[in-house]
Protein backbone atom coordinates (compact mmCIF):
# COMPACT_ATOMS: atom_id res chain seq x y z
CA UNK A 1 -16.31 1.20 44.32
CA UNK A 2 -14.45 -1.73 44.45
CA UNK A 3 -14.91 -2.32 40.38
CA UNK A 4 -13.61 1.13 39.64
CA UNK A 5 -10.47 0.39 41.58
CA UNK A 6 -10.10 -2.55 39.11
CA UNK A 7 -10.52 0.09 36.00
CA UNK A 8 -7.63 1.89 37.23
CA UNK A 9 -5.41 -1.15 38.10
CA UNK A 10 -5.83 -2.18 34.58
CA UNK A 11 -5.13 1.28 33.09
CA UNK A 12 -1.91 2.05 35.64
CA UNK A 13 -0.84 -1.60 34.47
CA UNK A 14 0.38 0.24 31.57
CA UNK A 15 1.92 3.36 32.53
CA UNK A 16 5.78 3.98 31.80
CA UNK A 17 5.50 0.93 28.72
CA UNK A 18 4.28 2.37 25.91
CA UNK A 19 6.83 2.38 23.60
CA UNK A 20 8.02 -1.23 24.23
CA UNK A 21 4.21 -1.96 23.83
CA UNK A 22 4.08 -0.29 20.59
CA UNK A 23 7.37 -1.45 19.25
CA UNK A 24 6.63 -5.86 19.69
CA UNK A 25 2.73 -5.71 20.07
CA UNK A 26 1.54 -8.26 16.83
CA UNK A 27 -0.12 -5.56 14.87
CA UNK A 28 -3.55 -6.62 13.59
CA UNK A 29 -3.60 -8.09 10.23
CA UNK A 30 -5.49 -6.63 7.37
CA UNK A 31 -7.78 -9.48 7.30
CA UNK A 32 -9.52 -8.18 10.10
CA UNK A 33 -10.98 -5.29 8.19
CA UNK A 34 -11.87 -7.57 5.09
CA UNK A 35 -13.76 -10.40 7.67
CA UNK A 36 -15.95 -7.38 9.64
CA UNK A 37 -16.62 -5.63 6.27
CA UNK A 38 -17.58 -9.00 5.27
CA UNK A 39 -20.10 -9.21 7.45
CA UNK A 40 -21.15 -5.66 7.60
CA UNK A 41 -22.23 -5.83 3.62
CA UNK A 42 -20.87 -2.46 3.57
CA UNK A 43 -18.31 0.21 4.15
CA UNK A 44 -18.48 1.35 7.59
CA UNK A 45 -19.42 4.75 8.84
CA UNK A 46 -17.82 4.46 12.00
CA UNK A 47 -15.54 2.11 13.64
CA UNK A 48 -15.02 2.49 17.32
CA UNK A 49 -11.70 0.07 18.71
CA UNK A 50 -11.63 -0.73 22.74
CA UNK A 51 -8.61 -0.66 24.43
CA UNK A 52 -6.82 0.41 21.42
CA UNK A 53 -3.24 1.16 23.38
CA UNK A 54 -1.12 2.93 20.94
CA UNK A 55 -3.16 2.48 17.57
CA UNK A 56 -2.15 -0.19 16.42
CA UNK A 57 -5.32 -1.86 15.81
CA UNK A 58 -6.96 1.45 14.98
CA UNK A 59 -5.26 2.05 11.71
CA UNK A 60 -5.65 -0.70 10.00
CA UNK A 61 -9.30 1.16 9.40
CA UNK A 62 -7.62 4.41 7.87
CA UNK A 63 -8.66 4.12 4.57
CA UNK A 64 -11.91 1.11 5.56
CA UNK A 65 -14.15 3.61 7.26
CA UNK A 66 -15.58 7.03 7.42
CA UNK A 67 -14.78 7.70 10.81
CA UNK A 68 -12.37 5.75 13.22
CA UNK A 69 -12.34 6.02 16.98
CA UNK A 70 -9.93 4.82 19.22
CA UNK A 71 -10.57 4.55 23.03
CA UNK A 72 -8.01 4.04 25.37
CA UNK A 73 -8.09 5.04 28.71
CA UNK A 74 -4.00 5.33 29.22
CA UNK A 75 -2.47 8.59 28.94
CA UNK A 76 0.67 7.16 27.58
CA UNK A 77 -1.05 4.58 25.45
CA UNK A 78 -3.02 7.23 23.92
CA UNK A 79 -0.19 9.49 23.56
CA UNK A 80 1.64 7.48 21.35
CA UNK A 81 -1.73 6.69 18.79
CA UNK A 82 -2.08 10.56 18.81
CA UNK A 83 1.71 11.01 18.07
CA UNK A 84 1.39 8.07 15.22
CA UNK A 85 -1.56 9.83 13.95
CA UNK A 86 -0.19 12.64 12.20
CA UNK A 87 2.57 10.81 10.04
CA UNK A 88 -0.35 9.22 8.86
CA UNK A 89 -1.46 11.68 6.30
CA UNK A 90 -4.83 9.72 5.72
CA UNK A 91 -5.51 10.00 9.30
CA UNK A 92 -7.34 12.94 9.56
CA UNK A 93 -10.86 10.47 10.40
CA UNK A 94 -8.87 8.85 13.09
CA UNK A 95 -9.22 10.30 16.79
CA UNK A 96 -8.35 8.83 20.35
CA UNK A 97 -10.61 9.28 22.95
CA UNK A 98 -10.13 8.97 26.98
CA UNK A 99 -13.06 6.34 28.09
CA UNK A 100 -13.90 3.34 29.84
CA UNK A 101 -15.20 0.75 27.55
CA UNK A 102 -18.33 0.36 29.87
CA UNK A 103 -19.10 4.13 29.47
CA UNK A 104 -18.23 5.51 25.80
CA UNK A 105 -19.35 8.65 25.35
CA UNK A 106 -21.72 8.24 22.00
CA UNK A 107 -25.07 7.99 20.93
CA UNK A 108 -27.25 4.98 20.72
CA UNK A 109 -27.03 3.30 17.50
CA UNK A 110 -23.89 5.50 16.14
CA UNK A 111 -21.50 2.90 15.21
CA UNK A 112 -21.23 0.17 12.55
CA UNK A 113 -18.44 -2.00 13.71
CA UNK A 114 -16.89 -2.08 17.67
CA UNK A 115 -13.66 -3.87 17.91
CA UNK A 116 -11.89 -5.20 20.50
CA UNK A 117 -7.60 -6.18 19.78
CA UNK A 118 -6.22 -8.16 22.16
CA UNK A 119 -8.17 -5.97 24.81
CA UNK A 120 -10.88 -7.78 25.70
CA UNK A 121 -9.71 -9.67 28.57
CA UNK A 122 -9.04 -6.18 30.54
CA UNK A 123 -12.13 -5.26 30.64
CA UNK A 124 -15.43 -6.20 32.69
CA UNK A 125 -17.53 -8.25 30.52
CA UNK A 126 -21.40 -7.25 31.62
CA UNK A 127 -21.35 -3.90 31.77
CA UNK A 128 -18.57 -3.57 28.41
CA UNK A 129 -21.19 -6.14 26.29
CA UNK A 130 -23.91 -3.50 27.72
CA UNK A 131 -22.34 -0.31 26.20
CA UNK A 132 -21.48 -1.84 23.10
CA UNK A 133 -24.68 -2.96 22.33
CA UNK A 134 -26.17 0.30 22.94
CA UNK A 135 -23.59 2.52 20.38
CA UNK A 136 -23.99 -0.30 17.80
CA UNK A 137 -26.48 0.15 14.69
CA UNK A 138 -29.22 -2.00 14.06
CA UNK A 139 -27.16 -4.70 12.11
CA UNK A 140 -23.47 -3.44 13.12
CA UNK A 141 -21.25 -5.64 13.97
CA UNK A 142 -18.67 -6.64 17.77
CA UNK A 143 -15.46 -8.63 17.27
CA UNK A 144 -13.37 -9.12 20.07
CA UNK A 145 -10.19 -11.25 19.01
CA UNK A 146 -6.42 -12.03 19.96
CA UNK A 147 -3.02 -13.57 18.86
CA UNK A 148 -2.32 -16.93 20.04
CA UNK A 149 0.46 -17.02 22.44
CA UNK A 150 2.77 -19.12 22.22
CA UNK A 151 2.21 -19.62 18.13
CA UNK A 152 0.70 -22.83 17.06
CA UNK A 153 3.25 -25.39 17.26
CA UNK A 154 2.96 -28.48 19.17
CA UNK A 155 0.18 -29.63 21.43
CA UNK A 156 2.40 -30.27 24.33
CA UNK A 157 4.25 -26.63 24.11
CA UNK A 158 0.86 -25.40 24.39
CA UNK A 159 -0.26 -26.96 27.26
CA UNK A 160 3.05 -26.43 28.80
CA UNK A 161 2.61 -22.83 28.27
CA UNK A 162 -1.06 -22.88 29.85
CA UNK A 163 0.13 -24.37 32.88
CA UNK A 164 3.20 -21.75 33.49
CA UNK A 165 0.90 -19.04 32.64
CA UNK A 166 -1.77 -20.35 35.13
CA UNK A 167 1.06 -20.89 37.79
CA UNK A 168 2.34 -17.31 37.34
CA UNK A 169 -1.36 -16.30 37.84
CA UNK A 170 -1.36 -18.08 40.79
CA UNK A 171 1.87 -16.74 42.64
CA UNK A 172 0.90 -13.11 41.15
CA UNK A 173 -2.93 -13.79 43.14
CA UNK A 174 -1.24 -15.53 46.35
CA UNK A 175 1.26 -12.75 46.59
CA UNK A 176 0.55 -8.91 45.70
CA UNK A 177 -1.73 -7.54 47.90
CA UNK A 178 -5.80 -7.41 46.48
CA UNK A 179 -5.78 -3.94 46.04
CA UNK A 180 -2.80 -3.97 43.76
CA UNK A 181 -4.39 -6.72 41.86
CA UNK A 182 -5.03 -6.54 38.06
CA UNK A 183 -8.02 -8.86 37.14
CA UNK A 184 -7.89 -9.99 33.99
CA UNK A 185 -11.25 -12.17 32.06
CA UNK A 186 -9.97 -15.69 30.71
CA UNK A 187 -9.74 -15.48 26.92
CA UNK A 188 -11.61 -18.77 26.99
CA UNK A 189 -14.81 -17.29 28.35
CA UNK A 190 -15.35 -14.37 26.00
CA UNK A 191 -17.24 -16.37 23.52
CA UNK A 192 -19.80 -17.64 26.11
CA UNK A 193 -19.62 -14.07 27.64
CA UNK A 194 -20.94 -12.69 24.55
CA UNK A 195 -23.64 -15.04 23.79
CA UNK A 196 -25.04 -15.32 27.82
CA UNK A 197 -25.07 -11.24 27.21
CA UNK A 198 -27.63 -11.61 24.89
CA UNK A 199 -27.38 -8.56 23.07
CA UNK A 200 -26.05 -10.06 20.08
CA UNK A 201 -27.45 -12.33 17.03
């Protein structure tokens, strides 16, 4: 299946980079957990993180939730988060699991908050917005959100950045052969992604 063969581009598009991933990555700021606990109106049970590489936006739940669950379908992504996990000694509630984040293998209504760092754009937005609506609680919570790239500086370096990155997109798409192909969802989209879904308030 042609969609599959995406899954695994976008997984193998990591492979061998883990470290260097884990070492410059932005880590996700602290405000996160305040904003989704926020709107929770409560400490959460369980907090499951999509495409969570090496951890990084896993931890920042260590001592917010019950139970923290990171899914990452890389080997090497995931072997780092499970190597960072035990010099965290309040990590114990933290565990990595190997998943897609279009099949997750939980319960209906099991999890308060789903989170999504800087991952979103990797993965197929139908059948992902799907599965998370079916693990979240009546009243949980789905945040997908990113670093801006290049930081907020001028309006012109901006757009100048845009249009190389949408030229490199191009060359990459007129060049490597389809089945070698990573597809990647525009950033710009996931907001109207996740209200056309209509599984959310």
């Amino acid at each position: 299946m042609e969609a599959d063969r995406y899954l695994t581009n976008n997984v193998d598009r990591f492979a061998g980079f883990q470290d260097t991933y884990d070492r410059y990555r932005p880590k996700a700021p602290q405000l996160v957990v305040d904003i989704l606990t926020g709107y929770l109106g409560q400490r959460p049970k369980r907090v499951v993180d999509l495409g969570c590489g090496t951890g990084l936006s896993s931890f920042i739940w260590a001592t917010h939730a019950d139970e923290v669950v990171g899914v990452e379908p890389s080997d090497d992504m995931r072997g780092v988060a499970e190597a960072a996990r035990s010099a965290h000694p309040e990590a114990n509630h933290i565990s990595f699991l190997k998943a897609y984040s279009n099949q997750l293998p939980m319960e209906d209504e099991s999890v308060h908050i789903v989170t999504c760092s800087q991952s979103f754009h990797w993965m197929e937005p139908e059948s992902m917005l799907r599965e998370v609506a079916r693990v979240l609680r009546p009243g949980g919570v789905f945040a997908a959100y990113d670093c801006d790239w290049p930081p907020t500086v001028d309006w012109r370096a901006e757009a100048a950045y845009e249009a190389l990155m949408d030229k490199v997109e191009a060359l990459v798409a007129a060049r490597q052969p389809k089945e070698q192909q990573v597809p990647k969802w525009p950033k710009r989209e996931h907001l109207r992604n996740i209200e056309t879904s209509e599984h959310f308030r």
